[in-house]
C-alpha atoms as a PDB file:
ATOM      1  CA  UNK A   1      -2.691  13.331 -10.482  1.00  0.00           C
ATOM      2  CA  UNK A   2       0.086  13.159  -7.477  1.00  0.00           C
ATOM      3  CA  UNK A   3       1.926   9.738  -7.345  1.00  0.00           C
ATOM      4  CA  UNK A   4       0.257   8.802  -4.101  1.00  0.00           C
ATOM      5  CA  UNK A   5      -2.906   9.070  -5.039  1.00  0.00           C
ATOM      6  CA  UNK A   6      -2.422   7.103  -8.255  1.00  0.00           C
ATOM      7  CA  UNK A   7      -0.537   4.455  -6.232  1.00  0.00           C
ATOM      8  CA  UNK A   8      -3.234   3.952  -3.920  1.00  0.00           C
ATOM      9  CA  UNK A   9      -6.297   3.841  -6.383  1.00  0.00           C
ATOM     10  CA  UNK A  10      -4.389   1.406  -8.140  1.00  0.00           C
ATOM     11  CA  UNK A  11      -3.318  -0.450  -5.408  1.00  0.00           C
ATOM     12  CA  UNK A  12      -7.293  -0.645  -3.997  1.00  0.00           C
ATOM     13  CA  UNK A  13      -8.324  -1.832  -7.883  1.00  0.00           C
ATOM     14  CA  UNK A  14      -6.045  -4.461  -7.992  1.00  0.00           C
ATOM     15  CA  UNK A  15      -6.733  -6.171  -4.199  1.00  0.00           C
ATOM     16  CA  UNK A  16     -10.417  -5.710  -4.573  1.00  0.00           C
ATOM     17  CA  UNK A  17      -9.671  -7.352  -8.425  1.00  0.00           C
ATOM     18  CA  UNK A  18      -7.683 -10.244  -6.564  1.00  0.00           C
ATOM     19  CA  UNK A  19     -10.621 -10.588  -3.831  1.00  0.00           C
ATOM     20  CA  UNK A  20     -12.938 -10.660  -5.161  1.00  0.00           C
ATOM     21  CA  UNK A  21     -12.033 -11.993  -9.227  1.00  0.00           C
ATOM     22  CA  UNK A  22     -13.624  -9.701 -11.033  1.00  0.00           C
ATOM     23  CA  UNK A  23     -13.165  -5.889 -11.452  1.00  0.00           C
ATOM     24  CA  UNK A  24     -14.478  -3.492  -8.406  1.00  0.00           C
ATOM     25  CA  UNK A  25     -17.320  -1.162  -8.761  1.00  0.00           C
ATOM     26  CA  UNK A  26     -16.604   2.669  -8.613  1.00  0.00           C
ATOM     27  CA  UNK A  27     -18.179   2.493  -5.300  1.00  0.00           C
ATOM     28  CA  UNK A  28     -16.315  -0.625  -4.016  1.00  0.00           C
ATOM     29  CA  UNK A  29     -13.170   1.431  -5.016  1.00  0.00           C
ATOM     30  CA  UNK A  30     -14.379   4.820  -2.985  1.00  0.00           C
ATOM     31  CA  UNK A  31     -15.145   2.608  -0.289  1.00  0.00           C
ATOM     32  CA  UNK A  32     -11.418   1.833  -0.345  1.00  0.00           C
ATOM     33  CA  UNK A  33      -9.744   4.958  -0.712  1.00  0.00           C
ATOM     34  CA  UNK A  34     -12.485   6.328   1.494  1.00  0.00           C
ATOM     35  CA  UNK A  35     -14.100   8.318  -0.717  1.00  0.00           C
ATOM     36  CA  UNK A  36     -17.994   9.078  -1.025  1.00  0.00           C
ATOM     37  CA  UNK A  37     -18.768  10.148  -4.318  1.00  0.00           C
ATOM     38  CA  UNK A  38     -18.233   8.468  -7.224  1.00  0.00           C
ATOM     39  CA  UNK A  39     -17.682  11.465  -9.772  1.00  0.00           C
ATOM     40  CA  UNK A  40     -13.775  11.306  -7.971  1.00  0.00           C
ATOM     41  CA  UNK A  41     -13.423   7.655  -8.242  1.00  0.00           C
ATOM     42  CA  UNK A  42     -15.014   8.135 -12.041  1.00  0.00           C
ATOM     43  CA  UNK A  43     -12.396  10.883 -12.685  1.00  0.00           C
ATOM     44  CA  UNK A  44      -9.699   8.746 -10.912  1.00  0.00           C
ATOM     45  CA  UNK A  45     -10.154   5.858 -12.992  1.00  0.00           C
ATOM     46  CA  UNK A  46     -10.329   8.129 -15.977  1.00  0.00           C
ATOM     47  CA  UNK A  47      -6.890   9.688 -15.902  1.00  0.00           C
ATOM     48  CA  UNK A  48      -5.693   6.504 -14.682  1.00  0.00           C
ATOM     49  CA  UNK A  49      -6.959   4.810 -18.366  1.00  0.00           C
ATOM     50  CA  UNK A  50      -5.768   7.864 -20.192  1.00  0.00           C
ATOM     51  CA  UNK A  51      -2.662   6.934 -19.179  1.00  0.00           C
ATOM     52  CA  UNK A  52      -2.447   3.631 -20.057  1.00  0.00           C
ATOM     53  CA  UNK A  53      -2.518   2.346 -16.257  1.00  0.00           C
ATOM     54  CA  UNK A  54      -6.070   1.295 -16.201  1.00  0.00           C
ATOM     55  CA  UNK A  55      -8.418  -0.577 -18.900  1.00  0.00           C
ATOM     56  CA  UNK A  56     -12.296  -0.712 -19.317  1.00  0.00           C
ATOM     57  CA  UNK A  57     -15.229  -1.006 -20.941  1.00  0.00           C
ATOM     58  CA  UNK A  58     -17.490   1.875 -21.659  1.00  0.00           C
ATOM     59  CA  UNK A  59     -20.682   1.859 -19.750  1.00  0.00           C
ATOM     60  CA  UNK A  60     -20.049  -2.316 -18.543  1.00  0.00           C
ATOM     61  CA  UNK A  61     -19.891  -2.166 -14.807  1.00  0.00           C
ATOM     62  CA  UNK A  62     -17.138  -3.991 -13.374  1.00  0.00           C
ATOM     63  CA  UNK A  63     -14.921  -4.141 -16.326  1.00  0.00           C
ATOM     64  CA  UNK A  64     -11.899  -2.112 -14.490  1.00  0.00           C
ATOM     65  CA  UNK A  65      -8.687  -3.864 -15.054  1.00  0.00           C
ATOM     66  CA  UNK A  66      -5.236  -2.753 -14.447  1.00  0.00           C
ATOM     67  CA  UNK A  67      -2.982  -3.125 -17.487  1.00  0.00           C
ATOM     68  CA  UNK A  68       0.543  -4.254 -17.943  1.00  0.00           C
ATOM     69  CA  UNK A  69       2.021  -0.951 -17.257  1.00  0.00           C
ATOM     70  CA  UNK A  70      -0.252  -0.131 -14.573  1.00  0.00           C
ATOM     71  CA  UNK A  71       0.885  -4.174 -12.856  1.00  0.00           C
ATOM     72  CA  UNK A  72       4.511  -2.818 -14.023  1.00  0.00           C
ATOM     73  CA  UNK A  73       3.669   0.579 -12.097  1.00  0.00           C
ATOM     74  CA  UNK A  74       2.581  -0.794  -8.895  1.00  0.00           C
ATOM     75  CA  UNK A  75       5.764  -3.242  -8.809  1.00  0.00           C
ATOM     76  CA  UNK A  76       8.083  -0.029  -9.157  1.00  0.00           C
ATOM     77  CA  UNK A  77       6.450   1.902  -6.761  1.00  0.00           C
ATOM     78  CA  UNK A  78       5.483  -1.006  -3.923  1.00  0.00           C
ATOM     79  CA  UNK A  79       6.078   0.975  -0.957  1.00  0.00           C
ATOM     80  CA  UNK A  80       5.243   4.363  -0.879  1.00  0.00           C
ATOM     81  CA  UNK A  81       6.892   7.077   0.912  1.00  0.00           C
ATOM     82  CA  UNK A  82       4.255   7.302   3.781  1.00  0.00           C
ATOM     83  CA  UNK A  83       5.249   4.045   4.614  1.00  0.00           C
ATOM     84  CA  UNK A  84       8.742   4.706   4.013  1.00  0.00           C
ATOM     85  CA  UNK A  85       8.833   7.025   6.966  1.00  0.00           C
ATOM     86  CA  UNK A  86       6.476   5.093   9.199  1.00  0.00           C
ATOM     87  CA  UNK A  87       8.770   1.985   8.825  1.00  0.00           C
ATOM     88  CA  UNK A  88      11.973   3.659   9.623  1.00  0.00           C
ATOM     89  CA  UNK A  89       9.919   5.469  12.850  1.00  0.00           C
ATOM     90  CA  UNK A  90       8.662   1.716  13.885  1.00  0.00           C
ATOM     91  CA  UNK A  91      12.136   0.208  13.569  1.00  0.00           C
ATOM     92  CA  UNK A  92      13.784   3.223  15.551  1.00  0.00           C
ATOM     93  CA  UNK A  93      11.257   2.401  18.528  1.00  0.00           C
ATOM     94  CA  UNK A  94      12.507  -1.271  17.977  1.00  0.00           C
ATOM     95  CA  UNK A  95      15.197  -0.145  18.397  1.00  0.00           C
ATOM     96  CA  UNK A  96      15.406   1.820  21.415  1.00  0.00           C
ATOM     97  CA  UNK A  97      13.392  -1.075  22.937  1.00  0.00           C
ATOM     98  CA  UNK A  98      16.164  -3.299  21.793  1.00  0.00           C
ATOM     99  CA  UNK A  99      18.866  -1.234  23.567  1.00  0.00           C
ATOM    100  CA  UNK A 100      17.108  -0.763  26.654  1.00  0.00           C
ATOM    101  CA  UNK A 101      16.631  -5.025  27.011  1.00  0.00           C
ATOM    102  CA  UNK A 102      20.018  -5.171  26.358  1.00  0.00           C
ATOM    103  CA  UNK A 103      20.697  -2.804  28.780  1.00  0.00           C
ATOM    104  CA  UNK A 104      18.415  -4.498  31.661  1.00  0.00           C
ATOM    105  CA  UNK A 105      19.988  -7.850  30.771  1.00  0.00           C
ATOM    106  CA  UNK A 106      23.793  -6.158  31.183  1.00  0.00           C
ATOM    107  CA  UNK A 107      22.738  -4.410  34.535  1.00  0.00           C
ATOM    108  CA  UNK A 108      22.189  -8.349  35.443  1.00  0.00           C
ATOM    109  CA  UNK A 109      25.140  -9.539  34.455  1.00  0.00           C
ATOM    110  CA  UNK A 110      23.844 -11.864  31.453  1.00  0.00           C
ATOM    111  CA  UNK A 111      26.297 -12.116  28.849  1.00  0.00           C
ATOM    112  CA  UNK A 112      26.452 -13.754  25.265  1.00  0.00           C
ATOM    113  CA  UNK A 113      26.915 -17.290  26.765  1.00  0.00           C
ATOM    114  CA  UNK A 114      24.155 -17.291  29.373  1.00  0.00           C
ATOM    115  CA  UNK A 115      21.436 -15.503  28.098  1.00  0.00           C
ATOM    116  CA  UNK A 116      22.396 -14.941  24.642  1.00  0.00           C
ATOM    117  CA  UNK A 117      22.983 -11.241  25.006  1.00  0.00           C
ATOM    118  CA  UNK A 118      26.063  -9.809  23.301  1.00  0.00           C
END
């Protein structure tokens, strides 16, 4: 399984866990990772346990629970690298934003001790 899609499943278990204080269904957790059939999310949830990342109970709905190592797992891995690179393009428009204000206020001969601009 790729390390994106094991982050996010694991990240949707453990905020529907947190919402709603008890484990998800395998539907609640499709629903999340936009899914529609189950037999992924089943498989999912599957390798997830096999690797130690996931707990459950054998035919008990709602007994999905991430483990130590799977907790440990999402710490380590908090922002994944699709956010990674939508951050950095967000703070480059802040950026450019930031210049061109700085600009404006320049043109209009504000400096550091009138208007605060360096």
């Amino acid at each position: 399984m790729k390390e994106k899609t094991k982050y996010e499943t694991l990240r949707v278990i453990k905020e529907l866990s947190q919402r709603h204080r008890k484990g998800p269904s395998l539907r609640e957790i499709g629903d999340g990772l936009g899914l529609n059939g189950e037999s992924v999310v089943l498989y999912r949830v599957r390798m997830l346990e096999k690797d130690g990342l996931l707990s459950r109970l054998p035919q008990k709905r709602r007994s999905i629970r991430l483990t130590a190592k799977g907790r440990e797992y999402l710490a380590i891995n908090h922002v994944p690298e699709a956010c990674l690179k939508g951050l950095i393009t967000h703070f480059n428009r802040l950026l450019e934003e930031l210049r061109a204000v700085v600009g404006e206020a320049r043109e209009l001969g504000l400096t550091a001790g009138e208007g605060g601009v360096p």
